[in-house]
Protein backbone atom coordinates (compact mmCIF):
# COMPACT_ATOMS: atom_id res chain seq x y z
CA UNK A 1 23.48 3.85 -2.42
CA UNK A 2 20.51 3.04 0.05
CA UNK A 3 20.86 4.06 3.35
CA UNK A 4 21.64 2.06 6.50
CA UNK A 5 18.77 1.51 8.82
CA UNK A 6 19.13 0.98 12.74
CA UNK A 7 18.21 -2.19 14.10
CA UNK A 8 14.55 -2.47 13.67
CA UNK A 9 13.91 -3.28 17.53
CA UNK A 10 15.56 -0.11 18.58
CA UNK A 11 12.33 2.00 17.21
CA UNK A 12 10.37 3.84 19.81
CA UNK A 13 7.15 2.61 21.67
CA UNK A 14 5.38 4.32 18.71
CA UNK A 15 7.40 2.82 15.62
CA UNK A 16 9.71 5.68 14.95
CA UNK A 17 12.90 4.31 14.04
CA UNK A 18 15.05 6.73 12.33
CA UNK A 19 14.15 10.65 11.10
CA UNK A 20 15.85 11.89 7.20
CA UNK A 21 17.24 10.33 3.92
CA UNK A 22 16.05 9.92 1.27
CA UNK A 23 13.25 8.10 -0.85
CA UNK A 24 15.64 6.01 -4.10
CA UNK A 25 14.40 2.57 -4.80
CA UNK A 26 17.43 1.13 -3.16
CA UNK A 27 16.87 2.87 -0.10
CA UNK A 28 13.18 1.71 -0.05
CA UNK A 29 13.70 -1.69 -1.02
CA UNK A 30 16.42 -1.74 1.85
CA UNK A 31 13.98 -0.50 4.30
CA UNK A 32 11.12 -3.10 3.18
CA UNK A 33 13.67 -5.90 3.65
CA UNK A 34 14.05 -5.29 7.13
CA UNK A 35 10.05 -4.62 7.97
CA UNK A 36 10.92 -0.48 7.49
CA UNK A 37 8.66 1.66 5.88
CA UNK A 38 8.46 5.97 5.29
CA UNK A 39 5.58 7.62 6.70
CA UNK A 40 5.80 11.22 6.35
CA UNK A 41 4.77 13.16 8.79
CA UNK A 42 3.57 16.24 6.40
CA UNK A 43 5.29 18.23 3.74
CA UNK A 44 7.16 19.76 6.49
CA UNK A 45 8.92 17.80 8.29
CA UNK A 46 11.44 15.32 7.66
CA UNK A 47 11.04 12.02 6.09
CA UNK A 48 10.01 9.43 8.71
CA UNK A 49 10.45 5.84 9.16
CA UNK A 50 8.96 3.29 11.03
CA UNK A 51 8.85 -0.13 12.44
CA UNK A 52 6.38 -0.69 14.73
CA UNK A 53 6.14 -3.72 17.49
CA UNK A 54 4.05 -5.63 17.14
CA UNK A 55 3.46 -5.23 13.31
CA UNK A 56 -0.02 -5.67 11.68
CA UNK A 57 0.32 -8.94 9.31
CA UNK A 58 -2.52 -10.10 7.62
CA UNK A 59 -1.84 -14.09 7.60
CA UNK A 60 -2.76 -15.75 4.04
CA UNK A 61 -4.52 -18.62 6.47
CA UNK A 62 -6.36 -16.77 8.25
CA UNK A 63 -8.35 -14.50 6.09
CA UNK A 64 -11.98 -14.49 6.29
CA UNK A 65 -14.20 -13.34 3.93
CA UNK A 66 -17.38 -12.60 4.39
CA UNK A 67 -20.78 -14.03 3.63
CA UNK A 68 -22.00 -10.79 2.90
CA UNK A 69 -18.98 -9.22 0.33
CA UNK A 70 -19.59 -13.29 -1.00
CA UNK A 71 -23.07 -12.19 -1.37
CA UNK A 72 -22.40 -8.80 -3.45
CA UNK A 73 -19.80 -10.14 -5.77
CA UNK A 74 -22.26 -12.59 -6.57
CA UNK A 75 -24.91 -10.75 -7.62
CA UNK A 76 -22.68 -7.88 -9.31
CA UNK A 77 -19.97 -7.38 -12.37
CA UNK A 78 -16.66 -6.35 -10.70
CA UNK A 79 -13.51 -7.26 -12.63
CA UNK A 80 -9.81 -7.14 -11.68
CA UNK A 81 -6.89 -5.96 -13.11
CA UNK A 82 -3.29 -6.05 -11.75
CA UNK A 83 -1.10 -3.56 -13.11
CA UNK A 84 -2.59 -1.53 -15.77
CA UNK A 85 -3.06 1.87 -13.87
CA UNK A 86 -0.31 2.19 -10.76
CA UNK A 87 -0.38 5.78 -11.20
CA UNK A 88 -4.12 6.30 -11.22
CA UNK A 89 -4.33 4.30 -8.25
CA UNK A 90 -1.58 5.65 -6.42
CA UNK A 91 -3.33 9.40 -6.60
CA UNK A 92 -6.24 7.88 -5.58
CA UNK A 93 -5.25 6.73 -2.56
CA UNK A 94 -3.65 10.05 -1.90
CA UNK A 95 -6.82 12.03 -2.71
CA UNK A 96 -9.31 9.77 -1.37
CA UNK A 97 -12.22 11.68 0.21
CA UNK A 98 -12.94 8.86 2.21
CA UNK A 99 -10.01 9.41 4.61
CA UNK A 100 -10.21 10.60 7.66
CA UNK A 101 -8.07 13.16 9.33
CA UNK A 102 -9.54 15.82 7.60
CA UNK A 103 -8.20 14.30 4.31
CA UNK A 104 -4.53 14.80 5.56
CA UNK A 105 -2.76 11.93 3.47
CA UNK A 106 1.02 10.86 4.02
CA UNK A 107 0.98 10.20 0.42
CA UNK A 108 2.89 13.13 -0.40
CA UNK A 109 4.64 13.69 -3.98
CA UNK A 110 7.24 12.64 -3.39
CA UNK A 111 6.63 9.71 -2.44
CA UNK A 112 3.87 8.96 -5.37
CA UNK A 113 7.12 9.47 -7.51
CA UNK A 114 9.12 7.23 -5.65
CA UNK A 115 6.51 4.48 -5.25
CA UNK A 116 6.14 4.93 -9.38
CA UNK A 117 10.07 4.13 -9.81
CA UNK A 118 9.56 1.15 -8.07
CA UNK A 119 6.51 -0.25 -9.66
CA UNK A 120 8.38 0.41 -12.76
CA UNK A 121 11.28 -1.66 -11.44
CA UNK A 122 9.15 -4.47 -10.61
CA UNK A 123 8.65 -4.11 -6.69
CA UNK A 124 5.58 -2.04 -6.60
CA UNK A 125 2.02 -3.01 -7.52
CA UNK A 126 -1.76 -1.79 -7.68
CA UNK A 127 -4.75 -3.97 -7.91
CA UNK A 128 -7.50 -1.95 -9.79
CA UNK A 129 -11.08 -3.07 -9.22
CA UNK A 130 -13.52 -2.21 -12.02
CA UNK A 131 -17.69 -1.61 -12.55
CA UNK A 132 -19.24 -1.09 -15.91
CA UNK A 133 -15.96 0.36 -17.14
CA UNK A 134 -15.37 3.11 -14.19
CA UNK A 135 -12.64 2.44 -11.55
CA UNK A 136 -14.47 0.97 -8.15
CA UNK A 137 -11.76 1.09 -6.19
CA UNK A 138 -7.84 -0.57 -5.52
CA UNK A 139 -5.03 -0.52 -4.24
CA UNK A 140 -1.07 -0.47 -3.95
CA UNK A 141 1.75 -1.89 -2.34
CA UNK A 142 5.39 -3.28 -2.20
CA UNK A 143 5.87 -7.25 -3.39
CA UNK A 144 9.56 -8.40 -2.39
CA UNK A 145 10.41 -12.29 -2.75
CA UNK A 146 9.05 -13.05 0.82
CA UNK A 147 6.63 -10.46 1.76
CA UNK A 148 3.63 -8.37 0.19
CA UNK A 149 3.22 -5.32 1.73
CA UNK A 150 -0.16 -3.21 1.14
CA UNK A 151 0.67 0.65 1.58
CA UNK A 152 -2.99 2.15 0.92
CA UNK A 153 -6.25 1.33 -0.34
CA UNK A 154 -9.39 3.43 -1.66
CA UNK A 155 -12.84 3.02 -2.94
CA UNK A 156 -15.24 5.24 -4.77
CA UNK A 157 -17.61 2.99 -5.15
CA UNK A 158 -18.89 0.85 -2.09
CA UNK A 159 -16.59 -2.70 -1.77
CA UNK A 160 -14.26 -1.36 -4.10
CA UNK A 161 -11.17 -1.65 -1.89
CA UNK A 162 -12.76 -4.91 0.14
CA UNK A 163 -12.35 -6.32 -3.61
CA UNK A 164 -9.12 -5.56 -4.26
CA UNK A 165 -7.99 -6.57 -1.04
CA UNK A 166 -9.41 -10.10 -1.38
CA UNK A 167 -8.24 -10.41 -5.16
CA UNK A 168 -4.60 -9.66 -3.64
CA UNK A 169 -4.64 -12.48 -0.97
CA UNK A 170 -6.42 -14.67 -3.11
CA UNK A 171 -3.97 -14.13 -5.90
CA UNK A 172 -0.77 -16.13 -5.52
CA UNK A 173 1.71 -13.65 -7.27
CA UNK A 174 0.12 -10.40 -7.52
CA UNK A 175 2.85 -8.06 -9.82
């Protein structure tokens, strides 16, 4: 059974809107349908969830992209795949050296298995971006009926994640 959220607009200055429960596919796919998402706080605290006001959304109309990253993926052999390594890119994001905060990542465990159940129900996704062969860079997110949301990106190699972002909005029905 997923739990009950509190109205979204009663979440603090900061976006904290309600502290415990638990991470099941039915609770998460009840918290995405009303703009909720976890963010842990670390491995030990409890599990935190947030809606913060105003939200960053990324508009399909208005993205821009770049002469420059036009540029590079002209003149190099990227390719995209949707779907054929959640996991990889899931742990990726987690362990990405290119994070700041000392490499602190809210992608704890936990919630790499949880994200995993739902990509295997159908409401989770990863873009993967490829060069000669070696994974460039992706990344993953949540796709209900009405909204995509991204929940991290990486890159190992430069672009990598710039990629997989623009494949993603340029793609009309990305899982």
């Amino acid at each position: 059974m997923p739990l009950l959220f509190p109205d979204p607009k009663t979440a603090s200055a900061e976006g904290l809107l309600a502290v415990g429960g638990n991470l099941n596919p039915e609770t998460l796919i009840e918290a995405y349908s009303q703009g909720v998402f976890p963010w842990p706080l670390g491995k030990d605290y409890p599990l935190t969830w947030f809606s913060p006001n105003p939200r960053g959304v990324l508009f399909l109309k208005d993205f821009h992209l770049s002469k420059g990253l036009q540029k590079f993926i002209k003149k190099t052999n990227f390719k995209v795949y949707f779907n054929r390594n959640f996991e990889r890119v899931i742990h990726e994001c987690a362990t990405s050296s290119h994070r700041k905060e000392d490499n602190k990542t809210w992608i704890l465990p936990e919630m790499i298995k949880a994200y995993t159940q739902l990509h295997e129900l159908g409401y989770a996704f990863s873009v993967e971006v490829e060069y000669d062969g070696l994974l460039a860079g992706g990344l993953y997110g949540v796709n209900l009926a009405y909204a995509v949301a991204g929940e991290s990106m990486f890159y190992l190699l430069d672009n990598g994640s710039k990629i997989a972002l623009m494949s993603l909005v340029l793609t009309p029905t990305p899982a």
